[in-house]
C-alpha atoms as a PDB file:
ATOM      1  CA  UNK A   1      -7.294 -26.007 -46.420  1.00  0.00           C
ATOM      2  CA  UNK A   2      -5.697 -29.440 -47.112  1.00  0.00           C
ATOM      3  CA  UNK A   3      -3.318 -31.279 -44.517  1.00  0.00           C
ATOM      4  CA  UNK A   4      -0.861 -29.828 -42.431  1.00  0.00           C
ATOM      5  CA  UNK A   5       2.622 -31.177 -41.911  1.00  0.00           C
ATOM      6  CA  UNK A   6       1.526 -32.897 -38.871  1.00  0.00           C
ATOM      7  CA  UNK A   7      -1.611 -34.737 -40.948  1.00  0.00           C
ATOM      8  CA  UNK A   8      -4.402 -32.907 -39.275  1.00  0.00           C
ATOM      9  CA  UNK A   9      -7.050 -31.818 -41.060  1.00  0.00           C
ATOM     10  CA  UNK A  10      -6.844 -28.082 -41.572  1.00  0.00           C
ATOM     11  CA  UNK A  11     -10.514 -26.684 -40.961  1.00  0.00           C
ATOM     12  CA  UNK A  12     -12.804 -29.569 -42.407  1.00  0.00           C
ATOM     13  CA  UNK A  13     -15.770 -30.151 -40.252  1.00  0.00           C
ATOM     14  CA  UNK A  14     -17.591 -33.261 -39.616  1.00  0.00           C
ATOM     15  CA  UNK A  15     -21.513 -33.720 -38.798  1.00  0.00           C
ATOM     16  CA  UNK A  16     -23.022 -37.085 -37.356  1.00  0.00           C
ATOM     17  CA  UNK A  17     -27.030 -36.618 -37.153  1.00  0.00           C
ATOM     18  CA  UNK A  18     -28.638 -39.287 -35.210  1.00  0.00           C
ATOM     19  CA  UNK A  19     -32.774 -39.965 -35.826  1.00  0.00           C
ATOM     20  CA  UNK A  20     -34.689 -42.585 -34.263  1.00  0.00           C
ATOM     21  CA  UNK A  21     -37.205 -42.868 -37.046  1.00  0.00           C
ATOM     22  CA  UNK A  22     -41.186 -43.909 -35.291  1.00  0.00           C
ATOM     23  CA  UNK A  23     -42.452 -47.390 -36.131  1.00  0.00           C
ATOM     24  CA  UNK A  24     -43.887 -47.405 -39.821  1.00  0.00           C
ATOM     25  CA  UNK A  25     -41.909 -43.528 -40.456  1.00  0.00           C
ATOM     26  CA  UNK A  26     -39.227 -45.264 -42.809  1.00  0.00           C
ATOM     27  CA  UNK A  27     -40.657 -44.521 -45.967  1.00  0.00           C
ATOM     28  CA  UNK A  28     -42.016 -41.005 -45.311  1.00  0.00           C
ATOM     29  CA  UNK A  29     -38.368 -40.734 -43.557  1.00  0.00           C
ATOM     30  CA  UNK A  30     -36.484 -41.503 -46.520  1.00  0.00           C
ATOM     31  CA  UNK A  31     -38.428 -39.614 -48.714  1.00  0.00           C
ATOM     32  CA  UNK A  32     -37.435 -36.447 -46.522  1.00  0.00           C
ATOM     33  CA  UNK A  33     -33.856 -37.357 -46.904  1.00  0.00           C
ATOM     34  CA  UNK A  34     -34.054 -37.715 -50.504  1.00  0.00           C
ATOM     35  CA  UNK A  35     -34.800 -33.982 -50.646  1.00  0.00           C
ATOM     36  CA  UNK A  36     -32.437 -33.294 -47.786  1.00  0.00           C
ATOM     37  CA  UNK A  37     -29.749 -34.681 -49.947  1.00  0.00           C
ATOM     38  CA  UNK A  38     -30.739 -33.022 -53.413  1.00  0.00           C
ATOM     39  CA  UNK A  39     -30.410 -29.776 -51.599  1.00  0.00           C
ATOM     40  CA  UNK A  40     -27.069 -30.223 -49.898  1.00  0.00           C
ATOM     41  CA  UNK A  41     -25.361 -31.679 -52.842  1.00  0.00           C
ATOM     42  CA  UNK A  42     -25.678 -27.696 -54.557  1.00  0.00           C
ATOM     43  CA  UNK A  43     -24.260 -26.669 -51.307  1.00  0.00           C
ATOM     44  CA  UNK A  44     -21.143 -24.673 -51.624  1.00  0.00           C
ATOM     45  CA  UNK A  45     -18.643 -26.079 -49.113  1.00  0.00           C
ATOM     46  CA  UNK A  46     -20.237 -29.375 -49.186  1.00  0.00           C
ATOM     47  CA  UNK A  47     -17.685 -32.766 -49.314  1.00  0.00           C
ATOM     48  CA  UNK A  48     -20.057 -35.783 -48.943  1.00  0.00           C
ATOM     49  CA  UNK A  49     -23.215 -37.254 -47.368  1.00  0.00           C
ATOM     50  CA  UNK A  50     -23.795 -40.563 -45.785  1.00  0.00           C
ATOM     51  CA  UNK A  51     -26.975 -42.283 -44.519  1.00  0.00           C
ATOM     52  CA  UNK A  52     -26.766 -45.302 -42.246  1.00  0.00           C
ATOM     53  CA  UNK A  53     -29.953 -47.571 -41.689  1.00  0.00           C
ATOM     54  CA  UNK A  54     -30.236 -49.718 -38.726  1.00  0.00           C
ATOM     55  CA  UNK A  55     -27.894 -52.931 -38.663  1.00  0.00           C
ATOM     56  CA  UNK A  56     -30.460 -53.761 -35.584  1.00  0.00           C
ATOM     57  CA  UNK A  57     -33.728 -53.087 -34.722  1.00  0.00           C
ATOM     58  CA  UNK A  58     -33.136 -50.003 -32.966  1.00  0.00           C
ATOM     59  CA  UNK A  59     -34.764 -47.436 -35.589  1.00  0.00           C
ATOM     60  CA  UNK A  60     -31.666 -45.628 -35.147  1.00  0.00           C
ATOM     61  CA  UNK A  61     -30.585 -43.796 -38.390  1.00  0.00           C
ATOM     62  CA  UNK A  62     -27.288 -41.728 -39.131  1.00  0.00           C
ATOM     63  CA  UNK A  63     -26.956 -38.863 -41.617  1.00  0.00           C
ATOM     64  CA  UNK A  64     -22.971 -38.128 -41.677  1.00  0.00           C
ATOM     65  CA  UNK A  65     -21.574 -35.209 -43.674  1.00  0.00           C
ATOM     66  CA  UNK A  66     -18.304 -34.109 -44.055  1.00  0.00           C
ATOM     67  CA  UNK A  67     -18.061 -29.910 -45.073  1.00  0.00           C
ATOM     68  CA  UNK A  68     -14.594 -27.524 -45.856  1.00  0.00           C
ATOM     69  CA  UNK A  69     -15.228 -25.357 -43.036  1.00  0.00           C
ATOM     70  CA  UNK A  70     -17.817 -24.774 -40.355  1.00  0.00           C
ATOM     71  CA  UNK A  71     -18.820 -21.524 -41.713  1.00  0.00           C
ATOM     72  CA  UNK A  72     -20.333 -23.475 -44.979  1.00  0.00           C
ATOM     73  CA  UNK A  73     -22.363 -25.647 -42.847  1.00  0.00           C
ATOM     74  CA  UNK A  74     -23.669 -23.407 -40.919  1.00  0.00           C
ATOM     75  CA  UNK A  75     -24.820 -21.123 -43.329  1.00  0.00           C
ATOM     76  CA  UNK A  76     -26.837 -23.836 -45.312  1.00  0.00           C
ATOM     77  CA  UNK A  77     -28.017 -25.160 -41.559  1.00  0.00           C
ATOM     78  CA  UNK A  78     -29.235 -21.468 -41.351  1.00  0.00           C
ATOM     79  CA  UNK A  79     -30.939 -21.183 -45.026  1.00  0.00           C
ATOM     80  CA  UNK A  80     -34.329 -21.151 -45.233  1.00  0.00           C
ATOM     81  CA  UNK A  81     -34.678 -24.013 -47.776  1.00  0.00           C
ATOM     82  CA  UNK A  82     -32.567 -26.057 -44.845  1.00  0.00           C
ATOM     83  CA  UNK A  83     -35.041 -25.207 -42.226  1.00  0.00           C
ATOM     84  CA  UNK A  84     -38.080 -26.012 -45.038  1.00  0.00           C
ATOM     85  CA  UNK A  85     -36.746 -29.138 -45.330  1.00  0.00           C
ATOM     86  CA  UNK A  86     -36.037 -30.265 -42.056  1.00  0.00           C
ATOM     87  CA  UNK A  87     -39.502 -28.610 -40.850  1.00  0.00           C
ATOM     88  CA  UNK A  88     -41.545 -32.060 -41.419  1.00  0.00           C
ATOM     89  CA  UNK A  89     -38.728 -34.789 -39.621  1.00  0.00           C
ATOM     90  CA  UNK A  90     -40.355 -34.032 -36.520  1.00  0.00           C
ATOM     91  CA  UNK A  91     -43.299 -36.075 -38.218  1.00  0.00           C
ATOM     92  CA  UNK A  92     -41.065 -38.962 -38.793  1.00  0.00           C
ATOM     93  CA  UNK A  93     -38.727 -39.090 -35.904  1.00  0.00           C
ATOM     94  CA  UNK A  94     -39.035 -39.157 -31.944  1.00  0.00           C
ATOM     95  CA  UNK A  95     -35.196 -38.637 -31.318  1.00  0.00           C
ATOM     96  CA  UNK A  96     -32.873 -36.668 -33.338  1.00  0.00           C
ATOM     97  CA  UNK A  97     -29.094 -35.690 -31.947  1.00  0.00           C
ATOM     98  CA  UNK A  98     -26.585 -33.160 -33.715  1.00  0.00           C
ATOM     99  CA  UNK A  99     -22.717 -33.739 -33.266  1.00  0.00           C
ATOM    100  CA  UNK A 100     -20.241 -31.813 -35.616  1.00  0.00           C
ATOM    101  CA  UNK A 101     -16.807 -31.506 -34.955  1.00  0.00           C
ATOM    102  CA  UNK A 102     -13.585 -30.798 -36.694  1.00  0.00           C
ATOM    103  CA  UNK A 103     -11.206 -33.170 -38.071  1.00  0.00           C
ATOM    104  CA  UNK A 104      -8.095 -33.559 -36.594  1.00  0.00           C
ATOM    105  CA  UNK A 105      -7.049 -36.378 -38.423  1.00  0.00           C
ATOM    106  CA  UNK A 106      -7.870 -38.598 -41.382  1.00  0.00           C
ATOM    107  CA  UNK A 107      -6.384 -42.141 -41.826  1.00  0.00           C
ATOM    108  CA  UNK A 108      -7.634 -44.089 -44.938  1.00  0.00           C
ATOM    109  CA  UNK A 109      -7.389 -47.954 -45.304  1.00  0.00           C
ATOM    110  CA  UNK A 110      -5.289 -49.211 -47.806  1.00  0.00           C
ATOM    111  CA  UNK A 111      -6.993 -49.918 -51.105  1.00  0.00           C
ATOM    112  CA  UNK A 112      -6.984 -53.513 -52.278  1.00  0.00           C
END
């Protein structure tokens, strides 16, 4: 793991979850991901989790996650407390979307 000479990422993969949440789900929503993130945060293999609300009125939500390898994802994507957890989003959501890739490259911003 870590950076190779070239500064790609070696093996890190990246997640970007996409949920339009119903009219009115937001609390029952967020609730959900409060569990959600409990549960990933004991994950072995897990880096960090992000959730983005709307900046519009879309009801479009974003659940980013960052993991060391694919294999670590997908073997808490595959756990049964995952797919307990994720059972009830259907109840909150009408649109959900998966993306993960890996990293290629990283480039941070300058701290100030």
């Amino acid at each position: 793991m870590g950076t190779n000479h070239q500064g790609r990422s070696a093996d890190k993969l990246g997640v970007v979850f996409a949920v339009r949440v119903v009219e009115g789900g937001e609390r029952g929503f967020l609730e959900l991901y409060e569990q959600l993130r409990k549960s990933v945060s004991r994950t072995p293999g897990h880096i960090i989790e992000r959730l983005g609300e709307p900046a519009d009125d879309s009801r479009q939500w974003v659940i980013t996650s960052e993991w060391q390898t694919a294999e670590h994802f997908f073997a808490w994507q595959q756990s049964e407390e995952h797919r307990e957890l994720v059972a009830p989003l259907r109840e909150f959501t009408d649109q959900r979307q998966s993306l993960r890739y890996r990293v290629l490259k990283e480039t941070r911003g300058v701290s100030s």
